[in-house]
Protein backbone atom coordinates (compact mmCIF):
# COMPACT_ATOMS: atom_id res chain seq x y z
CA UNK A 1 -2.09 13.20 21.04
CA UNK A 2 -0.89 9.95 22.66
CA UNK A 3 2.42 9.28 23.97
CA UNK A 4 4.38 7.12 21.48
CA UNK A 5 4.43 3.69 23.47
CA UNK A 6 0.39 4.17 24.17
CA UNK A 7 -2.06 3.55 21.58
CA UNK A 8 -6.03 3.86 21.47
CA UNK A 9 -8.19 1.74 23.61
CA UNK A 10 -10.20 0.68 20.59
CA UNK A 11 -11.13 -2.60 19.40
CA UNK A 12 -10.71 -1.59 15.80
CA UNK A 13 -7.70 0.92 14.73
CA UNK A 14 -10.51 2.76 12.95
CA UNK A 15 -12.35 4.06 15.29
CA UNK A 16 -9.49 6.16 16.82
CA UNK A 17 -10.84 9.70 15.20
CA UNK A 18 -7.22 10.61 14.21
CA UNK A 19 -6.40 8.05 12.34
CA UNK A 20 -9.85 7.94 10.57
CA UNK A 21 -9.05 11.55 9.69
CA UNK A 22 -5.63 10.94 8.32
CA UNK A 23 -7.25 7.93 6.19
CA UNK A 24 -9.44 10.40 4.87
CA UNK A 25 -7.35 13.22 4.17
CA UNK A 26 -5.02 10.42 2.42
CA UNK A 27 -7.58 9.34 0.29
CA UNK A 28 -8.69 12.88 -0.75
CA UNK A 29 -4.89 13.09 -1.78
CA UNK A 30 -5.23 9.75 -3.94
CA UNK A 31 -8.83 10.56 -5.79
CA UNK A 32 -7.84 14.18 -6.92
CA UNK A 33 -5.36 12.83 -9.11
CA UNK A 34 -7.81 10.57 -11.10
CA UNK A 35 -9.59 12.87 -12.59
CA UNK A 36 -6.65 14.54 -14.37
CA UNK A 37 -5.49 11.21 -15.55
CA UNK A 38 -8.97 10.20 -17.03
CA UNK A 39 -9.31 13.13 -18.79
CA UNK A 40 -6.21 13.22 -20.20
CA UNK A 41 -6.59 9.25 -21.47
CA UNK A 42 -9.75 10.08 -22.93
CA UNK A 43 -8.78 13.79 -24.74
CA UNK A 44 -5.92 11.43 -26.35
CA UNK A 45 -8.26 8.57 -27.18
CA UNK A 46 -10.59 11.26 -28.79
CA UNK A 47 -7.84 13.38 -30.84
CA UNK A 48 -6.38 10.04 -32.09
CA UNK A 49 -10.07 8.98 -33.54
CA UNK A 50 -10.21 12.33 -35.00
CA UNK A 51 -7.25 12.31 -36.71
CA UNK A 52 -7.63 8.97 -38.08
CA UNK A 53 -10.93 9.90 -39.18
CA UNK A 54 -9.36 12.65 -41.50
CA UNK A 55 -8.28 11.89 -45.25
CA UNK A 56 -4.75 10.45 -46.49
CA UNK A 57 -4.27 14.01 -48.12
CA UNK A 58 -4.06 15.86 -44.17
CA UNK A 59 -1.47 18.15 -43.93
CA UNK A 60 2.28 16.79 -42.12
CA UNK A 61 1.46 18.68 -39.14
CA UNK A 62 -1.60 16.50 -38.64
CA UNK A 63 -0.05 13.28 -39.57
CA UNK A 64 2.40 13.91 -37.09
CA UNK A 65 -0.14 14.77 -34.36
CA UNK A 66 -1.98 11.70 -35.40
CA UNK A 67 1.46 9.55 -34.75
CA UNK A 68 2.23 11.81 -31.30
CA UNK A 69 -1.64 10.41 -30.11
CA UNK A 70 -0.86 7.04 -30.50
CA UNK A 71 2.50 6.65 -29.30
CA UNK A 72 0.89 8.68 -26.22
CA UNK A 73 -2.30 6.79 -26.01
CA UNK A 74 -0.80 3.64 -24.24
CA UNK A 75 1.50 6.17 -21.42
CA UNK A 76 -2.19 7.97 -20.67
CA UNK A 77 -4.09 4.41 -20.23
CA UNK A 78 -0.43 3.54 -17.93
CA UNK A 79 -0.62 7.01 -15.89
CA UNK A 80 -4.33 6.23 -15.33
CA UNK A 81 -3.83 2.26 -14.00
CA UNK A 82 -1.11 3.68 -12.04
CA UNK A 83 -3.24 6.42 -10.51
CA UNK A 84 -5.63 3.73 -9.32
CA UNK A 85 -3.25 1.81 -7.39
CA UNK A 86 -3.24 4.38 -4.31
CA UNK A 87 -7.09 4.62 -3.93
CA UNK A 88 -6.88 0.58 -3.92
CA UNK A 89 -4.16 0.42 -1.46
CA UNK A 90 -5.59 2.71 0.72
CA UNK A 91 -9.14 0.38 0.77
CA UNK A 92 -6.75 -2.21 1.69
CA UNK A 93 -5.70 -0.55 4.55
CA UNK A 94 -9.53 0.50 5.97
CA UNK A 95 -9.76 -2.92 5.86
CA UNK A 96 -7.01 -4.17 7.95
CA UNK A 97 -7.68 -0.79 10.43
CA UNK A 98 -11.47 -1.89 10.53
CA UNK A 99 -10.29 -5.32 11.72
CA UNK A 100 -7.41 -4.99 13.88
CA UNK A 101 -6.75 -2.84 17.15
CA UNK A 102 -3.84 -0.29 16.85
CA UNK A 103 -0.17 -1.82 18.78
CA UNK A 104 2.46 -0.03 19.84
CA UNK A 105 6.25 -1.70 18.05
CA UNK A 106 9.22 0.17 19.54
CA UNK A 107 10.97 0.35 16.15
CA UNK A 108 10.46 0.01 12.19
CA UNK A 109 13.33 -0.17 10.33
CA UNK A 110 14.88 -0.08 6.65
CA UNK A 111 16.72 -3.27 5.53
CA UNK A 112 19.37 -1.77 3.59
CA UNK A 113 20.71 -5.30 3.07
CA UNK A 114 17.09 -6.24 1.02
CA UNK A 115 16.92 -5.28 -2.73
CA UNK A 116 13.08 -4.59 -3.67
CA UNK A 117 12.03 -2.61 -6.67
CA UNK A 118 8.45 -2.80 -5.66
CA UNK A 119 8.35 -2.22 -2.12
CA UNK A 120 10.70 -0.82 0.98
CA UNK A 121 12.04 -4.33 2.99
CA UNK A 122 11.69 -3.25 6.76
CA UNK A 123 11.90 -5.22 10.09
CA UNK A 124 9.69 -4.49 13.43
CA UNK A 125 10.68 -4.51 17.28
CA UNK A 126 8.14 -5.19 19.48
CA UNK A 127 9.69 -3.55 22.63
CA UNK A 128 13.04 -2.02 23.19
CA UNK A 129 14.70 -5.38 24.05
CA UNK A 130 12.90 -7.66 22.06
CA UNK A 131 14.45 -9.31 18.31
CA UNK A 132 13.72 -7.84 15.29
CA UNK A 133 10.59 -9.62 13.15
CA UNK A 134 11.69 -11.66 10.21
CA UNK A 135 11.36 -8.97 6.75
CA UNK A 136 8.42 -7.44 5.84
CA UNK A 137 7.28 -5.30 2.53
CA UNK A 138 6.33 -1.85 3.14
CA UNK A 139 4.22 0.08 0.99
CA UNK A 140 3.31 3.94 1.46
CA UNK A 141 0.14 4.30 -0.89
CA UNK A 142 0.87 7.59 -2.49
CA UNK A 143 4.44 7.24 -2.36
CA UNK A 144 5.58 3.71 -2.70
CA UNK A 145 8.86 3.84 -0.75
CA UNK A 146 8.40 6.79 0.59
CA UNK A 147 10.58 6.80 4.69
CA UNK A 148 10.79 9.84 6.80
CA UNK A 149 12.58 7.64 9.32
CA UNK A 150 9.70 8.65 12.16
CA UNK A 151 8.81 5.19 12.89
CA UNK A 152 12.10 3.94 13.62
CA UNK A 153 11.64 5.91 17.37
CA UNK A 154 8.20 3.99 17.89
CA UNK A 155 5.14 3.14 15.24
CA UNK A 156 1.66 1.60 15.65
CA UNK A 157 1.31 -1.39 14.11
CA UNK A 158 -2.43 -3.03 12.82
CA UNK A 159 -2.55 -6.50 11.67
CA UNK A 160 -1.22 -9.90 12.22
CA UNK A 161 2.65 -10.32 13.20
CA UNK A 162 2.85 -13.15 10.28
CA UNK A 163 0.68 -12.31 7.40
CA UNK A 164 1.05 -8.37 8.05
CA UNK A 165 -0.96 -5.25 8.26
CA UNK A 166 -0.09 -2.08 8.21
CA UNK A 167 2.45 0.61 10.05
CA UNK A 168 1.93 3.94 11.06
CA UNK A 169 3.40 6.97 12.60
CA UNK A 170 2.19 6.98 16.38
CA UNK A 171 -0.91 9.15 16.36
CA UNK A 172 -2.10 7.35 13.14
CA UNK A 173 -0.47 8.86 9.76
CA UNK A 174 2.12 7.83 7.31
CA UNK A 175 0.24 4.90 6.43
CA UNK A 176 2.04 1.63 5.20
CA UNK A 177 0.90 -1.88 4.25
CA UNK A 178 2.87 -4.55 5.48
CA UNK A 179 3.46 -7.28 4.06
CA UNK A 180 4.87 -10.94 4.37
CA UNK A 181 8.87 -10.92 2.59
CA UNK A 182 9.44 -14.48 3.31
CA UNK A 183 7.88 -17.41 2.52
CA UNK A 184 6.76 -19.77 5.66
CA UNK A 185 8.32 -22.95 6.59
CA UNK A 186 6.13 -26.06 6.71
CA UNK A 187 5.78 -26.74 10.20
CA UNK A 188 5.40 -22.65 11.06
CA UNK A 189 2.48 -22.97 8.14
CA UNK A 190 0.56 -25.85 9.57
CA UNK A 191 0.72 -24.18 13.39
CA UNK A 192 -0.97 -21.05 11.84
CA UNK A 193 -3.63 -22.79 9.37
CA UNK A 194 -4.61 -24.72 12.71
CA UNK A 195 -5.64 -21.37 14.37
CA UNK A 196 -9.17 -21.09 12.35
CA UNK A 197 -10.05 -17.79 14.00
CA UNK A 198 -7.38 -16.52 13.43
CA UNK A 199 -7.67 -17.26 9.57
CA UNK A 200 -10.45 -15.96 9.62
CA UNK A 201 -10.39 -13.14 11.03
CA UNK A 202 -6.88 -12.40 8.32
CA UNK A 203 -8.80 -13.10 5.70
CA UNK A 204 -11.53 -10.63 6.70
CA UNK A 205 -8.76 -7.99 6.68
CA UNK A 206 -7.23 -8.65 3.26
CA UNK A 207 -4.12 -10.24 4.95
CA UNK A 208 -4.87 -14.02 5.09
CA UNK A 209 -2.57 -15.54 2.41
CA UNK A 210 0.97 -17.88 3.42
CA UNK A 211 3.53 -18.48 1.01
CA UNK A 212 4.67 -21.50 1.80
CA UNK A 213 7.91 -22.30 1.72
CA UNK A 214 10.38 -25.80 1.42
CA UNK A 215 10.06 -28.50 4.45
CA UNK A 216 12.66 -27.43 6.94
């Protein structure tokens, strides 16, 4: 185990063993669930077409199994899309870990002040007596807003301080992507798209996209 302010001499978050482990053990967590859901969407897809198969003269108890089915049909195919969305979050994050060296932030914190149905609002602290990072969107991918309050002692970031990345507990669990909750003034914008390499190497992460904001 590291100490909380000293991260993994790796070039890639990745490659530290623990948090390749806890990606893996997270994404064990994600898949089990889908094939509950896809069975289930696909038992009610089949007892619907068997039911409507059946002649006008079926007993009640049938026609109101048939009506159950359908009005259940469209919460299975929602349960299973929703389902999904952790196993594709979690690929998000390999990507930004297989691109970006862990860094150690002295604080992650809640916004309380920030309203977002979606995702939790948080702000990062570099070091101890450093400012706090303009609001970011943080994401836990099997519980979206899920905040043990861990990483407000010290976190590991991965990523790029503008577009975002993705927050961890120090040793490499609790996974979070990060996200941009701002959009970028003009002249900010224009300094960054300069930086090609640094473009680049967002992009190749899953991070590289600016929401550009009004001329300041």
């Amino acid at each position: 185990m590291y100490p909380t302010a000293q991260v993994p001499p790796y070039k890639c978050a990745f490659d530290h063993p623990q948090t390749r482990r806890n990606w893996q053990r997270a994404r064990l967590r994600a898949v089990a669930v889908l094939p509950v859901t896809i069975i289930l969407l696909l038992a009610t897809l089949a007892v619907t077409g068997i039911l409507a198969d059946q002649p006008r003269t079926q007993p009640m108890w049938m026609r109101i199994a048939a009506v159950l089915c359908l009005i259940a049909a469209p919460f299975a195919f929602a349960m299973a899309l929703y389902s999904w969305g952790p196993v594709l979050r979690l690929r998000k994050i390999r990507k930004v870990l297989r691109e970006y060296p862990w860094e150690h932030r002295a604080s992650v914190r809640p916004c309380n002040d920030v309203k977002d149905v979606m995702a939790l609002p948080v702000r990062l602290k570099a070091d101890a007596d450093g400012a706090w990072s303009k609001t970011m969107r943080a994401v836990n991918p099997l519980r979206r807003k899920r905040w043990t309050g861990e990483m407000e002692e010290s976190a590991w970031f991965a990523g790029d301080p503008e577009f975002g990345g993705v927050i961890a507990v120090p040793g490499g669990s609790e996974f979070m992507t990060l996200e941009r909750g701002s959009r970028t003034p003009l002249e900010e914008y224009r300094e960054i798209v300069r930086d090609k390499n640094r473009m680049a190497r967002a992009r190749r992460a899953g991070v590289g996209a600016l929401s550009l904001g009004p001329p300041t």
